[in-house]
C-alpha atoms as a PDB file:
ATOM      1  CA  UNK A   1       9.935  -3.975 -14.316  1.00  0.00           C
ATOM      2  CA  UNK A   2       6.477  -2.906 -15.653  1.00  0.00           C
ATOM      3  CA  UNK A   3       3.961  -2.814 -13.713  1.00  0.00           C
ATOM      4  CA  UNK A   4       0.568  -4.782 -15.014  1.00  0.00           C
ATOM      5  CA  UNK A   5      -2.529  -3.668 -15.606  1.00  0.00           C
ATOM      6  CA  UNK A   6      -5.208  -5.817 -14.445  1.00  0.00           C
ATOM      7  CA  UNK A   7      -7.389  -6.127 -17.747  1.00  0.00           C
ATOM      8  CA  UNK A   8      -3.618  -7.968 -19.201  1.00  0.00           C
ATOM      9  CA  UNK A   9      -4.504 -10.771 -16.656  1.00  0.00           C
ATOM     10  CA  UNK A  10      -7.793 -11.420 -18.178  1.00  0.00           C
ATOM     11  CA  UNK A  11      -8.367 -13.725 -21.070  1.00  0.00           C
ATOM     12  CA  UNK A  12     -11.792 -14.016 -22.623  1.00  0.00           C
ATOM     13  CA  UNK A  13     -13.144 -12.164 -19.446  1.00  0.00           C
ATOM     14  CA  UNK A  14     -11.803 -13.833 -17.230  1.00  0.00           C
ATOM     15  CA  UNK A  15      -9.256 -13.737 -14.327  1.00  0.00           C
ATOM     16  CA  UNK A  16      -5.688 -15.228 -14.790  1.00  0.00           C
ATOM     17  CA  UNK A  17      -5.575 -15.582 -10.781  1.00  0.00           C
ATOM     18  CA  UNK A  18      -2.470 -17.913 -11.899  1.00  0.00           C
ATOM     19  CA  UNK A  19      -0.550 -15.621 -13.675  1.00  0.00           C
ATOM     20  CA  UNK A  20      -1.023 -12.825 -11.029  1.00  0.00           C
ATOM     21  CA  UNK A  21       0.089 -15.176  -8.585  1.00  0.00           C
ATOM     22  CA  UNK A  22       3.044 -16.011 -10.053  1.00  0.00           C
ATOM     23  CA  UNK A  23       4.140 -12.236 -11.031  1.00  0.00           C
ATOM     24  CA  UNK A  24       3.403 -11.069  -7.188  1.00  0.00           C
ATOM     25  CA  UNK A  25       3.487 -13.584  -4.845  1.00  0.00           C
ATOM     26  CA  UNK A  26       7.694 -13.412  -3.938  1.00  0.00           C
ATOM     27  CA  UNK A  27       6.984  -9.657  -4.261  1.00  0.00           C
ATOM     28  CA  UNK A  28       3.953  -9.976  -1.119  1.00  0.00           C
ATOM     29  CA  UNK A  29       5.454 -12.447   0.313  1.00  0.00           C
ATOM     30  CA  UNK A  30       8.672 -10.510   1.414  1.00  0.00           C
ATOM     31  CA  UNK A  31       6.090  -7.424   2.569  1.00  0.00           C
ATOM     32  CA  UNK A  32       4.507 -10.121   4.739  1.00  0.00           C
ATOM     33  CA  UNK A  33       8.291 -11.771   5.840  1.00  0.00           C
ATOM     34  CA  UNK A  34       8.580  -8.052   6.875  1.00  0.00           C
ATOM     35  CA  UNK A  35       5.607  -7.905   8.701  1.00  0.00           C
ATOM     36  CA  UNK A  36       5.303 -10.388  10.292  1.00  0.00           C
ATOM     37  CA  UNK A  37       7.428 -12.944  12.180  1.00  0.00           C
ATOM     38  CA  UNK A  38       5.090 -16.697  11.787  1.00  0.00           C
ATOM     39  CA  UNK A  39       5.922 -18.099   9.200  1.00  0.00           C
ATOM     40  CA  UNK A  40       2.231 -19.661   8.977  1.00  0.00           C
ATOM     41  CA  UNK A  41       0.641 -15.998   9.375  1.00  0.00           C
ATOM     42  CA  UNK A  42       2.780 -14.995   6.605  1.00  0.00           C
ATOM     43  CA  UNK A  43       1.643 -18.482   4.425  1.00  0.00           C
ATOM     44  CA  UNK A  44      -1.836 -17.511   5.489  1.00  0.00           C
ATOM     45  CA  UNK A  45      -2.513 -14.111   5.175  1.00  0.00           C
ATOM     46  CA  UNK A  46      -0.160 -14.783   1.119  1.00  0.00           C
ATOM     47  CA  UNK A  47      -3.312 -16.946   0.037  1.00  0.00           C
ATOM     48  CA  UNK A  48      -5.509 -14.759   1.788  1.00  0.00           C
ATOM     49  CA  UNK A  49      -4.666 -11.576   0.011  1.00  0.00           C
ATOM     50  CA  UNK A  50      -4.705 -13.422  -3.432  1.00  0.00           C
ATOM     51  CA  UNK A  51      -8.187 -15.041  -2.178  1.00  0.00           C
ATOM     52  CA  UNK A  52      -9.564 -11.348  -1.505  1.00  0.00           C
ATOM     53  CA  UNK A  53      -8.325 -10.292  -4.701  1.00  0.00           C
ATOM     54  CA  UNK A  54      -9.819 -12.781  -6.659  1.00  0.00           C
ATOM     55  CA  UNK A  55     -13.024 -12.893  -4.875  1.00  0.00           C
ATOM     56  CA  UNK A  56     -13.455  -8.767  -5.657  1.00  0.00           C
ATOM     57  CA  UNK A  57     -11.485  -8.124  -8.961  1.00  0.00           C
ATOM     58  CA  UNK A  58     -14.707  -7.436 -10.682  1.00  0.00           C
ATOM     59  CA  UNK A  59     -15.246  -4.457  -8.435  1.00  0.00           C
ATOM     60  CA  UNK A  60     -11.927  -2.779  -9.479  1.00  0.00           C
ATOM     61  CA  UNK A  61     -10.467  -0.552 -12.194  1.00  0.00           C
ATOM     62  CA  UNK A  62      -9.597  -2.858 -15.235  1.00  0.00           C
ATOM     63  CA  UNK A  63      -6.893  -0.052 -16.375  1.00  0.00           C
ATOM     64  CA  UNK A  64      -5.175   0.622 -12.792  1.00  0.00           C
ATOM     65  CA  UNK A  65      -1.766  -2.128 -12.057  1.00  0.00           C
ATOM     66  CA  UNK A  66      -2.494  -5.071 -10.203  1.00  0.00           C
ATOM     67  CA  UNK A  67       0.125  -4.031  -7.130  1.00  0.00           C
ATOM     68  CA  UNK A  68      -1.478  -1.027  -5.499  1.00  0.00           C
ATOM     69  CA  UNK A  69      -4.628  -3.315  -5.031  1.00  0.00           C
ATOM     70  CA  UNK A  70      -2.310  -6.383  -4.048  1.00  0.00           C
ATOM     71  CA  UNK A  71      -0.303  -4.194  -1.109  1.00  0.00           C
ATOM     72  CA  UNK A  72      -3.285  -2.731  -0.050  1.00  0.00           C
ATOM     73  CA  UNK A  73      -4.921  -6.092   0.598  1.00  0.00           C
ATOM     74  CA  UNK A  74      -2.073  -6.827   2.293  1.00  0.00           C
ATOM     75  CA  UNK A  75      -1.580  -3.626   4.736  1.00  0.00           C
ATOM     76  CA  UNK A  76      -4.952  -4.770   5.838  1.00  0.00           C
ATOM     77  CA  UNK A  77      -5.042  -8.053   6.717  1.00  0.00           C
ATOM     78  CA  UNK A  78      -1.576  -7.272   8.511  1.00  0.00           C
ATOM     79  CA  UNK A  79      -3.512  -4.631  10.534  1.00  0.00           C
ATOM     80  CA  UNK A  80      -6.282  -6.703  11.080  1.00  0.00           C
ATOM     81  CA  UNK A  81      -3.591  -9.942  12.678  1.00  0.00           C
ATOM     82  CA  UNK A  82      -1.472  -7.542  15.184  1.00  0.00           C
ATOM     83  CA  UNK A  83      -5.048  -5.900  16.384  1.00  0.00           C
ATOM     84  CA  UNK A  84      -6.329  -9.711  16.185  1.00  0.00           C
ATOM     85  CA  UNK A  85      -3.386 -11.405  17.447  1.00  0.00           C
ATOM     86  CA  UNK A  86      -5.585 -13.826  20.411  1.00  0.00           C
ATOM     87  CA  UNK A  87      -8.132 -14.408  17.721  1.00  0.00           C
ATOM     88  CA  UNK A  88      -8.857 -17.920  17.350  1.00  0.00           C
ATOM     89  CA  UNK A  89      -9.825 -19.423  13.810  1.00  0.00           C
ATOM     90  CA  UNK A  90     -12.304 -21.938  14.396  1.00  0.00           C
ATOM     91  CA  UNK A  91     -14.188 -21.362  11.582  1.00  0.00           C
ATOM     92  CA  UNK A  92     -12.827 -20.600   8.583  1.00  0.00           C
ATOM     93  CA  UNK A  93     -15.717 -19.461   6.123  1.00  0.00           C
ATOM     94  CA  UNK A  94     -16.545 -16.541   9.183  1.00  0.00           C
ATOM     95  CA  UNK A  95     -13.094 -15.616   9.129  1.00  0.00           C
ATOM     96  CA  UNK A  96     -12.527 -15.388   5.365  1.00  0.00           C
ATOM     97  CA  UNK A  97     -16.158 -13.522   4.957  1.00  0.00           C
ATOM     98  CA  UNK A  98     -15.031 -11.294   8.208  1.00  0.00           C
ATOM     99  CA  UNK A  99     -11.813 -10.480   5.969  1.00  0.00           C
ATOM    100  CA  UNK A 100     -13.510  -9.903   2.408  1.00  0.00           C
ATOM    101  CA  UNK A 101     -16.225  -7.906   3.998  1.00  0.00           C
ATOM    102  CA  UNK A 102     -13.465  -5.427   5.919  1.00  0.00           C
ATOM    103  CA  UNK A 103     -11.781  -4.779   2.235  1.00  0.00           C
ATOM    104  CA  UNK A 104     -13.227  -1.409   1.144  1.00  0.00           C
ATOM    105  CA  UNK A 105     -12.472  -1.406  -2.757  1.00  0.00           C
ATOM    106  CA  UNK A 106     -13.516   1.992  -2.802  1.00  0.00           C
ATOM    107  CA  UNK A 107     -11.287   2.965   0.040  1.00  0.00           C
ATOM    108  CA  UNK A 108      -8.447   1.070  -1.779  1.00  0.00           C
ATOM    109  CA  UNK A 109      -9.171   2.874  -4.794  1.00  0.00           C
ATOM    110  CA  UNK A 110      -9.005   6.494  -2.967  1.00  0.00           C
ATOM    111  CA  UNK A 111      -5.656   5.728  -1.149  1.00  0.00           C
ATOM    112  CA  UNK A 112      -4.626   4.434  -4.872  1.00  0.00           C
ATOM    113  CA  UNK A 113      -5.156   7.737  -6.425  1.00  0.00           C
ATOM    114  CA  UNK A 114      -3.948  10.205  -3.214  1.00  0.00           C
ATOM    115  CA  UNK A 115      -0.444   7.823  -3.487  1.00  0.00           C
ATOM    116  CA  UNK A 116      -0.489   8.736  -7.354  1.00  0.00           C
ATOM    117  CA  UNK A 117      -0.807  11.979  -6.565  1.00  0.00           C
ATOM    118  CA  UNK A 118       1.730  12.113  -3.677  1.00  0.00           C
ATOM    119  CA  UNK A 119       4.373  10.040  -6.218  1.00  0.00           C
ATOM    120  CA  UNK A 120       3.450  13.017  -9.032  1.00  0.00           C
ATOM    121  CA  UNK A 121       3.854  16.009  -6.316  1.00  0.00           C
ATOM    122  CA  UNK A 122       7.445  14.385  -5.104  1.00  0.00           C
ATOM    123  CA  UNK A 123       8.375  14.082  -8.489  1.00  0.00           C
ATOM    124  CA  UNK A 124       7.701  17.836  -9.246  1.00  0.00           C
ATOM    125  CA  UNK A 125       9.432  19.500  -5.577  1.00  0.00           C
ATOM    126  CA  UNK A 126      13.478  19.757  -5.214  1.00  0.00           C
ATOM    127  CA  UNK A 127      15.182  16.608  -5.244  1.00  0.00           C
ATOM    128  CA  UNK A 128      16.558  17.624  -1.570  1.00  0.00           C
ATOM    129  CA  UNK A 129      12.959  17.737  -0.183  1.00  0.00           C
ATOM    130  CA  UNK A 130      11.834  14.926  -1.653  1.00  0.00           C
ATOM    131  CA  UNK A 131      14.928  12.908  -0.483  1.00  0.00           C
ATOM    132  CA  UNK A 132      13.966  14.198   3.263  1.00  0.00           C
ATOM    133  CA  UNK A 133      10.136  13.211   2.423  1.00  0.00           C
ATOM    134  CA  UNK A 134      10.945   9.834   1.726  1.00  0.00           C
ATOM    135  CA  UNK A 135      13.577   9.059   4.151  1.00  0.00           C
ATOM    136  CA  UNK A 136      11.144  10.235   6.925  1.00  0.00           C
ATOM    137  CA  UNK A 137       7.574   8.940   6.352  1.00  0.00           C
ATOM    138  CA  UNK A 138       9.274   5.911   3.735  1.00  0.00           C
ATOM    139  CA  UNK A 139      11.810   4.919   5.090  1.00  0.00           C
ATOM    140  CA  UNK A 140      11.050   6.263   9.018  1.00  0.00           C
ATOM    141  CA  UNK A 141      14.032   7.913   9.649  1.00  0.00           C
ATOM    142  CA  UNK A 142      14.162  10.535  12.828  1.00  0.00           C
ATOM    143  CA  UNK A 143      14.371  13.935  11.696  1.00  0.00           C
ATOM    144  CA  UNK A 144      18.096  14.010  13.863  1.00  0.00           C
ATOM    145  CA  UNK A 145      19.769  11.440  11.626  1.00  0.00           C
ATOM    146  CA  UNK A 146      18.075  13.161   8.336  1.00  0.00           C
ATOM    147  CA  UNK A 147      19.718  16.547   9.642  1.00  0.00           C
ATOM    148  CA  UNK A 148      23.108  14.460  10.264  1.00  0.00           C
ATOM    149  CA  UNK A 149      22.882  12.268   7.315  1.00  0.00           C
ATOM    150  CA  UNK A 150      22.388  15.589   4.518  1.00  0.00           C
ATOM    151  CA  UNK A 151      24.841  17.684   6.386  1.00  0.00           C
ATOM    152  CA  UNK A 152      21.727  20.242   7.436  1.00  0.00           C
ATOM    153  CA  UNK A 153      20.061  21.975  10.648  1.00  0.00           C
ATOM    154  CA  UNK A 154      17.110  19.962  12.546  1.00  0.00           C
ATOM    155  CA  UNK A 155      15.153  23.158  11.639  1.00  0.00           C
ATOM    156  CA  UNK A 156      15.979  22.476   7.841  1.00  0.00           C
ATOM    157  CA  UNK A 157      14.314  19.252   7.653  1.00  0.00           C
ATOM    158  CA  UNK A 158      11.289  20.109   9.835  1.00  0.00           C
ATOM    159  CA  UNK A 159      10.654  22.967   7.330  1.00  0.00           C
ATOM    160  CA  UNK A 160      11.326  20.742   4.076  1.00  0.00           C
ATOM    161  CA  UNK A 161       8.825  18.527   6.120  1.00  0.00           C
ATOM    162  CA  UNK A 162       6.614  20.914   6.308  1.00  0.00           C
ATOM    163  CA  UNK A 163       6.630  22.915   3.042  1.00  0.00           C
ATOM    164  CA  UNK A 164       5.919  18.999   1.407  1.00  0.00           C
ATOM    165  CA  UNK A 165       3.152  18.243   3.109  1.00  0.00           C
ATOM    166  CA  UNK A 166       1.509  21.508   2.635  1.00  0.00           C
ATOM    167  CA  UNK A 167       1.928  21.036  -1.376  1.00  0.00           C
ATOM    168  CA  UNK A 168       1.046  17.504  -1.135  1.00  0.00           C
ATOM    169  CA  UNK A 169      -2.573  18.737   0.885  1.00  0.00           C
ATOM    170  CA  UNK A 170      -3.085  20.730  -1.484  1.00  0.00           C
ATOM    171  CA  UNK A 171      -2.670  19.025  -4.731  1.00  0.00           C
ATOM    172  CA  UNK A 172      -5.133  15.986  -3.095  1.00  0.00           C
ATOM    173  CA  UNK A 173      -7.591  18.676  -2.333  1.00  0.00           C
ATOM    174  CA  UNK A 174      -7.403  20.105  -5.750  1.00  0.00           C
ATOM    175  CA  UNK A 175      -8.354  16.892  -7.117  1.00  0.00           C
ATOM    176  CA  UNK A 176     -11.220  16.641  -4.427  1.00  0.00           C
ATOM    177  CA  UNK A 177     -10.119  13.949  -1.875  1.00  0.00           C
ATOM    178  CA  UNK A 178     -10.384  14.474   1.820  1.00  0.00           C
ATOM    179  CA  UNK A 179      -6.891  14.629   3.718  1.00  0.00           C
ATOM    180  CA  UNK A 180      -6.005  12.932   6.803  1.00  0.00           C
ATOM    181  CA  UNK A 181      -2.981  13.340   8.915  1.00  0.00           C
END
């Protein structure tokens, strides 16, 4: 399926929230059914990712898909419930200003471009150590059942680890991001 730019949403300048809604929302929801196990946090936090999106859509790149910004929305306001999880909405304009205001579009943007450039630097390595990359920080495998699963040494998939991560530093530093572990 192809992925949407967010400037194809617009008509006459203006936001098709509708239309966005429509493609994403099964697509968020089942990140959020995975996430999280209330079915009202998960009805929630849906409207409140497309309510952050809409509210800050100006901000963003009109050229970049809708998705990346959609799931990184999301990742947030999932962090912010489990490290809120007594918190107590009794007011709901603080909470949804708390929420907008913790949304770094800048941030989002960065994280954006390092995944693009993680997704180009897999798609340039061996397919065996990219298979091992994604199995271990994708799908969070243990390093023992990658070994067992590809038929290979412990050792072998530490060092495929290892050799990945060092060309994926080094292509985001190239491009002049910061890297984090």
């Amino acid at each position: 399926m192809k992925e949407d730019k967010l400037n194809s949403f617009e008509e006459n300048g203006i936001l098709n929230i509708e239309k966005i809604i429509n493609r994403y929302n099964s697509y968020i929801y089942t990140i959020l059914k995975n996430s999280l196990s209330n079915e009202l946090d998960i009805e929630e936090t849906l409207s409140d990712v497309f309510l952050i999106f809409w509210k800050n859509y100006k901000k963003l790149d009109k050229k970049i898909s809708v998705k990346p910004y959609l799931i990184g929305i999301t990742k947030n306001l999932v962090k912010k419930k489990y490290s809120k999880n007594s918190f107590n909405i009794s007011n709901i304009e603080l909470f949804e200003n708390e929420i907008i205001s913790d949304i770094n579009i800048e941030e989002l943007i960065e994280n954006n471009e390092k995944s693009k450039i993680i997704s180009d630097t897999l798609s340039n390595i061996r397919d065996v150590d990219k298979n091992i990359f994604i199995m271990f920080y994708y799908n969070q495998r243990k390093i023992k059942d990658i070994a067992k699963l590809l038929k290979i040494s412990e050792s072998k998939v530490k060092i495929s680890l290892y050799r990945s991560r060092k060309t994926i530093k080094k292509k985001i530093k190239e491009r002049g991001y910061g890297y984090e572990k």
